[in-house]
Protein backbone atom coordinates (compact mmCIF):
# COMPACT_ATOMS: atom_id res chain seq x y z
CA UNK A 1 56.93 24.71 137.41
CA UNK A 2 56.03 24.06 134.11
CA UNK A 3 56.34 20.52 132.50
CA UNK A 4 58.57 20.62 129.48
CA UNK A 5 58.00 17.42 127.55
CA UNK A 6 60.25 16.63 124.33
CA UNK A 7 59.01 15.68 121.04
CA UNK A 8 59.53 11.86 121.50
CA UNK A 9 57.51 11.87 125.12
CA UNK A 10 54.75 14.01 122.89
CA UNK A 11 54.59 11.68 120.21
CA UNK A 12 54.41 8.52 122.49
CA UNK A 13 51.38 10.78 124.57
CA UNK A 14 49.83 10.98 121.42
CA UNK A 15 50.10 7.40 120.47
CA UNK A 16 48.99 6.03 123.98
CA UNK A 17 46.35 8.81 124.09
CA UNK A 18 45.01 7.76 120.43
CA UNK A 19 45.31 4.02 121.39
CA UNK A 20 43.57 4.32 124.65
CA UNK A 21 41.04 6.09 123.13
CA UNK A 22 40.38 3.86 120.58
CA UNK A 23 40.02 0.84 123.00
CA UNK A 24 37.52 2.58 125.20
CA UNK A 25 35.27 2.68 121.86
CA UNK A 26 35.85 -0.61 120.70
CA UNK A 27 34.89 -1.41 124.68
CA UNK A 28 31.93 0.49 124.33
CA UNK A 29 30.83 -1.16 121.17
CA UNK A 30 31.37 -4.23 122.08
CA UNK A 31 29.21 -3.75 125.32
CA UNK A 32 26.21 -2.57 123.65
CA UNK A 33 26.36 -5.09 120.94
CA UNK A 34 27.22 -7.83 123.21
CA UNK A 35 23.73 -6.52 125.79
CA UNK A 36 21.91 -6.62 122.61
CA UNK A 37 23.00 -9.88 121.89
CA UNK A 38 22.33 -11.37 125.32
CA UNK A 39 18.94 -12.77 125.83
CA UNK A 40 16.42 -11.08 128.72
CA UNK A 41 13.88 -13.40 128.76
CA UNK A 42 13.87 -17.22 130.48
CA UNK A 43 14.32 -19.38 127.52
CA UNK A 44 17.07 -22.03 128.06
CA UNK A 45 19.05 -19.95 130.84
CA UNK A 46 18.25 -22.10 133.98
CA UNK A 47 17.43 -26.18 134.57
CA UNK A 48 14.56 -27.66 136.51
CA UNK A 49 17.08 -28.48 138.91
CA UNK A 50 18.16 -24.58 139.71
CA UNK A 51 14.27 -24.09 139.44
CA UNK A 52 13.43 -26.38 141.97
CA UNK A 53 16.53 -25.30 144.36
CA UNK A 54 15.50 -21.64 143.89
CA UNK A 55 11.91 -22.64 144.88
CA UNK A 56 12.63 -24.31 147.75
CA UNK A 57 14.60 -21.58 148.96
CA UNK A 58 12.67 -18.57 148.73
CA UNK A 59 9.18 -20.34 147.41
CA UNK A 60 9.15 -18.04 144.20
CA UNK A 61 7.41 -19.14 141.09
CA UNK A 62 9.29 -20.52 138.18
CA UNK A 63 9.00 -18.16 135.70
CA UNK A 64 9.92 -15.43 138.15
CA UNK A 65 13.13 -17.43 139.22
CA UNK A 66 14.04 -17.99 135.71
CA UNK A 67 13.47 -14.00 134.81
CA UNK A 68 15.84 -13.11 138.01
CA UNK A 69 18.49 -16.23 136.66
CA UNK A 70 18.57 -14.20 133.59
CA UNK A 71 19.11 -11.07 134.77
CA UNK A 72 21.51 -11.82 136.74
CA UNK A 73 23.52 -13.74 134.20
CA UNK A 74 23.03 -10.83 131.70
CA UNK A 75 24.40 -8.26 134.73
CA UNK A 76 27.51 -10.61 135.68
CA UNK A 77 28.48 -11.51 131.55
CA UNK A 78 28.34 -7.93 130.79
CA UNK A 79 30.15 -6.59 134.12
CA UNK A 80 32.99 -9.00 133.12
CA UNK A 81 32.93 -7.86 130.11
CA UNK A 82 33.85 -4.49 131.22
CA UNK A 83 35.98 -5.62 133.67
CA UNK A 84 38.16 -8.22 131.98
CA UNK A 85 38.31 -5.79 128.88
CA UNK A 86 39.55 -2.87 130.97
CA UNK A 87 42.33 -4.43 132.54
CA UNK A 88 43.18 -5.77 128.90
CA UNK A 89 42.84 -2.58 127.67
CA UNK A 90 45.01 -0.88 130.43
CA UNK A 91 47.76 -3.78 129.96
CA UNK A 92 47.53 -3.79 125.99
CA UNK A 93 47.96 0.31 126.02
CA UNK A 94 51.07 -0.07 128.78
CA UNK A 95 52.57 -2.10 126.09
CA UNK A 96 51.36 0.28 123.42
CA UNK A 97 52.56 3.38 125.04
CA UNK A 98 55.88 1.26 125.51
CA UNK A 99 56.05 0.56 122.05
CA UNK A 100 55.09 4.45 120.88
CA UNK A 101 58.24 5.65 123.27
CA UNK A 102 60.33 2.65 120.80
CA UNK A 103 59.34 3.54 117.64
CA UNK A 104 59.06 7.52 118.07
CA UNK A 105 62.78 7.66 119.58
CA UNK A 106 63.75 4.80 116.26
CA UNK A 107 61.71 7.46 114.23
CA UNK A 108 63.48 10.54 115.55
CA UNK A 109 67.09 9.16 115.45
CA UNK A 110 67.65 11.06 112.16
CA UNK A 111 66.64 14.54 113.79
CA UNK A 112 69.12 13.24 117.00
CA UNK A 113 72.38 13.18 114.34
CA UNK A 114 71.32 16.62 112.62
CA UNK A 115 71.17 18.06 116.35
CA UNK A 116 74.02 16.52 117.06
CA UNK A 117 76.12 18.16 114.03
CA UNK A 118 74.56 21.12 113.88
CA UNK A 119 75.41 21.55 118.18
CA UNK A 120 79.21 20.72 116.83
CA UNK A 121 79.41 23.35 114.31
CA UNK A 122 77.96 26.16 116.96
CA UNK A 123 80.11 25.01 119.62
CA UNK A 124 83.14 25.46 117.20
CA UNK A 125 85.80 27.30 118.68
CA UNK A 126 84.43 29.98 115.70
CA UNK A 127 82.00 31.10 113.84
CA UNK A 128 83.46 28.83 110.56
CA UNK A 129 85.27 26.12 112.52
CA UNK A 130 83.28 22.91 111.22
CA UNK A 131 81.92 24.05 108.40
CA UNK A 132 83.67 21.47 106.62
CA UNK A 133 81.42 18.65 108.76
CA UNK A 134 78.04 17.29 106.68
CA UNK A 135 75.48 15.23 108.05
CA UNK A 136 75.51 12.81 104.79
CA UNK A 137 71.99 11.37 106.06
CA UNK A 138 71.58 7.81 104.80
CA UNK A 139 68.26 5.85 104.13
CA UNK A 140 65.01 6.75 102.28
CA UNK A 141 64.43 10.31 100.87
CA UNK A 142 61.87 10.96 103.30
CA UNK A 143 61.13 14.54 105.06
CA UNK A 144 63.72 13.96 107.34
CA UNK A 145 66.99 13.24 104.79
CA UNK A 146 65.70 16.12 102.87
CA UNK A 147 66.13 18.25 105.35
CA UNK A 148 69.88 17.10 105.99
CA UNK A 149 70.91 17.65 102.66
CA UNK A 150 69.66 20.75 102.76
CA UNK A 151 71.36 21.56 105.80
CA UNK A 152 74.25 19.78 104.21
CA UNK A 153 73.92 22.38 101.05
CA UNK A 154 73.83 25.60 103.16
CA UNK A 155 76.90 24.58 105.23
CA UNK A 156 78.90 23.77 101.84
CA UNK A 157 77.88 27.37 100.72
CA UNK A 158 78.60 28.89 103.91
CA UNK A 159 82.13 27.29 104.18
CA UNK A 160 82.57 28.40 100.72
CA UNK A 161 81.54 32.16 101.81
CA UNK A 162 84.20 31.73 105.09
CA UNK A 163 87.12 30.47 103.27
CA UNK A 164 86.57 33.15 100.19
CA UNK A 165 86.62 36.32 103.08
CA UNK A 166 89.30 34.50 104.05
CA UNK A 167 91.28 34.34 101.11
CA UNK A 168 89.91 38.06 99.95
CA UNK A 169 91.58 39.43 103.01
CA UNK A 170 95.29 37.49 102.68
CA UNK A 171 95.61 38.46 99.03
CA UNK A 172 94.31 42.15 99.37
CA UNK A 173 96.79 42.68 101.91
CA UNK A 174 99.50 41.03 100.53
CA UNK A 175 99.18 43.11 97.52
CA UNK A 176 98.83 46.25 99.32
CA UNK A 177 101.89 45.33 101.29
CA UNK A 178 103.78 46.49 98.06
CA UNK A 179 102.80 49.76 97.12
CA UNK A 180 102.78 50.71 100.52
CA UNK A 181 106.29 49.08 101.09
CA UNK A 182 107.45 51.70 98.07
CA UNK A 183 106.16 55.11 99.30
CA UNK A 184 107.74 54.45 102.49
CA UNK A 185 111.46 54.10 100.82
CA UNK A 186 110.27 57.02 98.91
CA UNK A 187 108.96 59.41 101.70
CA UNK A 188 112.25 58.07 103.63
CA UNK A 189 114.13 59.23 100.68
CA UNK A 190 112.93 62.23 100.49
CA UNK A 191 113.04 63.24 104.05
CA UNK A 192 116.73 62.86 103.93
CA UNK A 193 117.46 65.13 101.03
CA UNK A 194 117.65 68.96 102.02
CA UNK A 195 113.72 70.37 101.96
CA UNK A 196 111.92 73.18 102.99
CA UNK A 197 110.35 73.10 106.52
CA UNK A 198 106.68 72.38 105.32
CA UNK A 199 108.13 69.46 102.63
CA UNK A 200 109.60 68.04 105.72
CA UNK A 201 106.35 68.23 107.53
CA UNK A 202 104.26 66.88 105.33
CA UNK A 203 106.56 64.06 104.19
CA UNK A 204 106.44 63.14 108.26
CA UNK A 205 103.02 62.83 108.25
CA UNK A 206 102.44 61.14 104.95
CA UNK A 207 105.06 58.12 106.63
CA UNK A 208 103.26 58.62 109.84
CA UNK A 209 99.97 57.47 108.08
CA UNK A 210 102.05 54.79 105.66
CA UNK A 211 102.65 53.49 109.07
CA UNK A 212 100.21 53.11 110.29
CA UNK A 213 98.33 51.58 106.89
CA UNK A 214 101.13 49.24 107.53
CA UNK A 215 99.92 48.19 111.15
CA UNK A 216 96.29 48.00 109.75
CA UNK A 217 97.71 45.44 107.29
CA UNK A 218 99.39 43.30 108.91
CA UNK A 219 96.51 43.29 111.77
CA UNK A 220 94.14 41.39 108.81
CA UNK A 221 96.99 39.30 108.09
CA UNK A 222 97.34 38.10 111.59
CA UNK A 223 93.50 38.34 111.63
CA UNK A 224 93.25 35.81 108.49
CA UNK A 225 95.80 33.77 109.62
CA UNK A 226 94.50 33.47 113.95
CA UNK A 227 91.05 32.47 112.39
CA UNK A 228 92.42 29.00 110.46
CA UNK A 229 92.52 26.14 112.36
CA UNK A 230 96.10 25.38 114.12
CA UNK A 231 97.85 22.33 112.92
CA UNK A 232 100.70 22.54 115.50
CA UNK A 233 100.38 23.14 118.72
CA UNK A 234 103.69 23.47 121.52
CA UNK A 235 103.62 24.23 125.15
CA UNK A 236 103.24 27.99 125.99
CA UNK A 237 103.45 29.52 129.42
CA UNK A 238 101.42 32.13 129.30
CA UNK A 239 103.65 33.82 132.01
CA UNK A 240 107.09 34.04 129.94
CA UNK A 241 105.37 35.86 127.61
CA UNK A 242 103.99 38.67 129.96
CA UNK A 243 107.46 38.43 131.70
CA UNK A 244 109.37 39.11 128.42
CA UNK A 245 106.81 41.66 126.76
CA UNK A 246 105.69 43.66 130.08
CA UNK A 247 107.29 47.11 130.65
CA UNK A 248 109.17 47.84 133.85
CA UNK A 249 106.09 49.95 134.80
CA UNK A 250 103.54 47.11 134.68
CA UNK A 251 102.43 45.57 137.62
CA UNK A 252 102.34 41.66 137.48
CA UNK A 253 101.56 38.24 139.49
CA UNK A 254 102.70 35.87 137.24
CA UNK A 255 101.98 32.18 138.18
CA UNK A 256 102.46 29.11 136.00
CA UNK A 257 99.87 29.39 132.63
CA UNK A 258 100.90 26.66 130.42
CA UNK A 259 98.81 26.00 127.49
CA UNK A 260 99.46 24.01 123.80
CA UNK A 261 98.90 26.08 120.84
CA UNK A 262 101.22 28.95 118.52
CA UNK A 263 103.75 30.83 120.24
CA UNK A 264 103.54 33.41 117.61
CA UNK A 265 100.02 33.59 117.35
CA UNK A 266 99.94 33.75 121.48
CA UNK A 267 102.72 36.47 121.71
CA UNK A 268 101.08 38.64 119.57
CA UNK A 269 97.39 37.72 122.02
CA UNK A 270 99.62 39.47 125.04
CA UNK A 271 101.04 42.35 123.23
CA UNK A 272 97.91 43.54 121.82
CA UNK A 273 96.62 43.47 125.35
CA UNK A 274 99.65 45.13 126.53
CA UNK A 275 100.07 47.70 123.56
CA UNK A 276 95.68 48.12 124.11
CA UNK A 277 95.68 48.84 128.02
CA UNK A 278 98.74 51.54 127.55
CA UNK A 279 97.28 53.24 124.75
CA UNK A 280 93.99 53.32 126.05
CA UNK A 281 95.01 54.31 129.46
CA UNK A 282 94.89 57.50 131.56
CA UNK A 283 97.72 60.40 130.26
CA UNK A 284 98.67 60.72 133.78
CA UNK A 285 98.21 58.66 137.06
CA UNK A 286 97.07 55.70 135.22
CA UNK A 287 98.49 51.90 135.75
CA UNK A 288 98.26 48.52 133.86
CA UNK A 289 98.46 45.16 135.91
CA UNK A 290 98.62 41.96 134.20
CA UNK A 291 98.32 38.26 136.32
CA UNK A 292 98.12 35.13 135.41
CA UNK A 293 97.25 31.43 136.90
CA UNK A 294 95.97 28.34 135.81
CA UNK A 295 92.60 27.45 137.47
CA UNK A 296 90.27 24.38 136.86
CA UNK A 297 91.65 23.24 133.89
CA UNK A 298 91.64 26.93 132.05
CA UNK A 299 94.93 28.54 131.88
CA UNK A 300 94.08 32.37 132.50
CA UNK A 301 95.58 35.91 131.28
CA UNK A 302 94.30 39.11 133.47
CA UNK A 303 95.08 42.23 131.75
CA UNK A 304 93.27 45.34 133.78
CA UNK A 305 94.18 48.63 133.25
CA UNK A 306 92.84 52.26 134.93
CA UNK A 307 91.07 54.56 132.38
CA UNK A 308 87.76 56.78 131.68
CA UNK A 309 84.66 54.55 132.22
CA UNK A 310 83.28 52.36 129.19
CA UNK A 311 79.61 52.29 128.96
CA UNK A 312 78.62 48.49 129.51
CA UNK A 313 76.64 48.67 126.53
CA UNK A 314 79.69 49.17 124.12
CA UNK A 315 81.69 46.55 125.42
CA UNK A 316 80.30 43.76 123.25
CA UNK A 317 81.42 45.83 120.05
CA UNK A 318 85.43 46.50 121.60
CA UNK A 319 85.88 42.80 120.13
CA UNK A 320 84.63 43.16 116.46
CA UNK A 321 86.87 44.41 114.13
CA UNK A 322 87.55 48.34 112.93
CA UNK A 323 84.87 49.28 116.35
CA UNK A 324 86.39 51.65 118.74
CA UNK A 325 84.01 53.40 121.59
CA UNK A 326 82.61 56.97 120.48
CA UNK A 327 82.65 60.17 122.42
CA UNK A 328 86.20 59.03 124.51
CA UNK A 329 88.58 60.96 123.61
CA UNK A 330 91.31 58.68 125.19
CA UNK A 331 90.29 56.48 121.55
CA UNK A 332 89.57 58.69 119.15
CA UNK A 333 92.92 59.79 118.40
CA UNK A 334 94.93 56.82 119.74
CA UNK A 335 96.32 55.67 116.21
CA UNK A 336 94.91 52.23 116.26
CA UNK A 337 93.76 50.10 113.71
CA UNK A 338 91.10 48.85 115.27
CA UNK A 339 91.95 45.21 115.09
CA UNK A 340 93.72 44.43 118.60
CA UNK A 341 91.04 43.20 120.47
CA UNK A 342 89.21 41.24 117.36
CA UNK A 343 92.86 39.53 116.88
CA UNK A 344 92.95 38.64 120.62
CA UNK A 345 89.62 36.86 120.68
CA UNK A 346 90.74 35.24 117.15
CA UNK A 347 93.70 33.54 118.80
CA UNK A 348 91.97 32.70 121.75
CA UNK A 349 88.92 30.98 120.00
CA UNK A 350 91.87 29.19 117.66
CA UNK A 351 92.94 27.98 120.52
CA UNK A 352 89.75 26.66 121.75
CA UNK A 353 89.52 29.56 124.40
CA UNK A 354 87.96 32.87 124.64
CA UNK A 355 88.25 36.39 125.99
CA UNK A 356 85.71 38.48 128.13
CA UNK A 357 85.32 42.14 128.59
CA UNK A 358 84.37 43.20 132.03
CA UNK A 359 84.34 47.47 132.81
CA UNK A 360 85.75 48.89 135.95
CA UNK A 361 82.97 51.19 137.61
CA UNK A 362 86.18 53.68 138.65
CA UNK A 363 87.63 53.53 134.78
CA UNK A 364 89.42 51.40 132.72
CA UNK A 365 88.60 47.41 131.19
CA UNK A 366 89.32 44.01 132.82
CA UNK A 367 89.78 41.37 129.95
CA UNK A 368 90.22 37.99 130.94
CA UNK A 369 91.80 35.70 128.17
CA UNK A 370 90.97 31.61 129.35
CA UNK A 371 92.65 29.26 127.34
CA UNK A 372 92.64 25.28 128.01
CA UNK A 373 95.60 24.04 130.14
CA UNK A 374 98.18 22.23 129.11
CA UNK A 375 97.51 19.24 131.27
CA UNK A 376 93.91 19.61 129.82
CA UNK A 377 94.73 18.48 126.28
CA UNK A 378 96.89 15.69 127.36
């Protein structure tokens, strides 16, 4: 398995590794000048008294006992030379190696908060939640404050992007609320006054599409409003709401769900479901079941419904907004705006949740909405 060091434990190899390097020169050096230095002939290296002990010993001359005395000497200074400056150098470079780990994780502390905030932002319960967070980097403009306010500039213009689309979206369908709000009294008008056969036709479809303009709108309204942050939150049972929005022909197990959050914005999560797995369900034959159960601290929503099979490879797009699957003819012609699923996952990532897609190898979708439990935000 390979070793995966961080930049702090490379930095401090690189320091020890430089240091430790650089002692075993300065050792060398100061071996060879030091043998240079040291004399290797007999001068003034041994007394008449170690001349005459040698002597007596071994019965060598005296110039050839004091040529050994020196050599030895000369072999014993300079192998404690290595040796004593080895173990200094291995001690010294323990505490330098210490010292690199200090000063590379004091060095890297900036990069640590612009980690830190940036791993916030992602982990927001959306794509623009925390936006609104800046590093604000204090202390000398070095590489690494550059760098946050630079990261500090691009989250100011992407929050300023978000909030825009945002905005955009609530005011374009507010004001096409209006018009469209008028050629429905008209085209109701009209249908009740006496009309030929084809007038009344065509004035049914014309509200028939009005109406459904009017669905698409209001699904970006919802859509604007799921995707701000919730100020208030109550407690929701997740299992009311199925009980109260199910039809008779739904199949439930309903167990306690309780969760904090919008009751609005979460009854309008299980209807879509609801209004999705009928609509997108099998003309004949096919069934819906819906359960729901709190488990490790998630509260959970189980909507599964029979169907023709969904390539796994499309399921991804099902949750961005205006995609539908192509070549199904159980969605092509459904009516739909498009928006259902894209809403759900916007009210469950408001709530700090999420939704997952999950395709039935006989037919049909299993999405799982997990929200946090109540008990979990206490």
């Amino acid at each position: 398995m390979r070793l995966k060091l961080t930049i702090r434990g490379r930095l401090t190899l690189v320091y020890g590794g430089l240091f430790l390097l650089a002692g075993l020169v300065m050792l060398g050096v100061t071996y060879v000048l030091v043998s240079r230095q040291l004399p290797t002939g007999v001068a003034g290296l041994a007394t008449s008294v170690d001349v005459q002990r040698t002597r007596l010993l071994d019965g060598s001359e005296p110039d050839v006992v004091f040529r050994r005395a020196v050599e030895i000497t000369r072999d014993d200074a300079l192998s404690a030379l290595l040796t004593q400056g080895g173990i200094a150098l291995l001690v010294v470079g323990a505490a330098a190696v210490a010292l690199g780990w200090l000063v590379a994780g004091r060095m890297l502390q900036p990069l640590h908060q612009i980690t830190d905030t940036a791993r916030r932002i992602a982990e927001a319960p959306a794509a623009d939640r925390g936006l609104h967070e800046r590093i604000a980097l204090k202390g000398p403009d070095d590489e690494m404050k550059r760098l946050a306010d630079t990261f500090d500039v691009m989250l100011a213009r992407l929050d300023r992007s978000f909030d825009g689309q945002r905005r955009f979206i609530a005011n374009a369908s507010h004001e096409l609320r209006t018009p469209l709000t008028l050629n429905r009294t008209l085209l109701e008008v009209a249908l009740e006054k006496d009309a030929s056969p084809e007038v009344t036709q065509l004035g049914t479809t014309l509200l028939a599409i009005n109406q459904r303009h009017g669905r698409l709108i209001d699904g970006l309204l919802l859509l604007a409003r799921s995707e701000r942050e919730l100020t208030e939150r109550s407690y929701v049972d997740l299992a009311d709401i199925v009980e109260h929005a199910a039809a008779d022909d739904v199949k439930t197990d309903l167990a306690e769900a309780a969760t904090l959050g919008d009751p609005v914005l979460l009854e309008r999560l299980v209807q879509n479901l609801l209004d999705n797995a009928a609509r997108h369900n099998l003309s004949s034959g096919g069934w819906v079941r819906v359960s729901t159960a709190t488990h490790n601290g998630w509260a959970t929503l189980q909507v599964a419904n029979s169907g023709p099979v969904v390539p796994r490879y499309e399921v991804a797009s099902l949750l961005e907004p205006f995609r539908r699957l192509t070549g199904t003819d159980r969605l092509a012609g459904s009516g739909g705006a498009g928006l259902g699923l894209s809403i759900v996952r916007a009210v469950a990532r408001a709530h700090g949740g999420d939704v997952h897609l999950e395709p039935r190898d006989e037919g049909g979708l299993v999405v799982t909405v997990a929200l946090p439990a109540a008990q979990a935000w206490s």
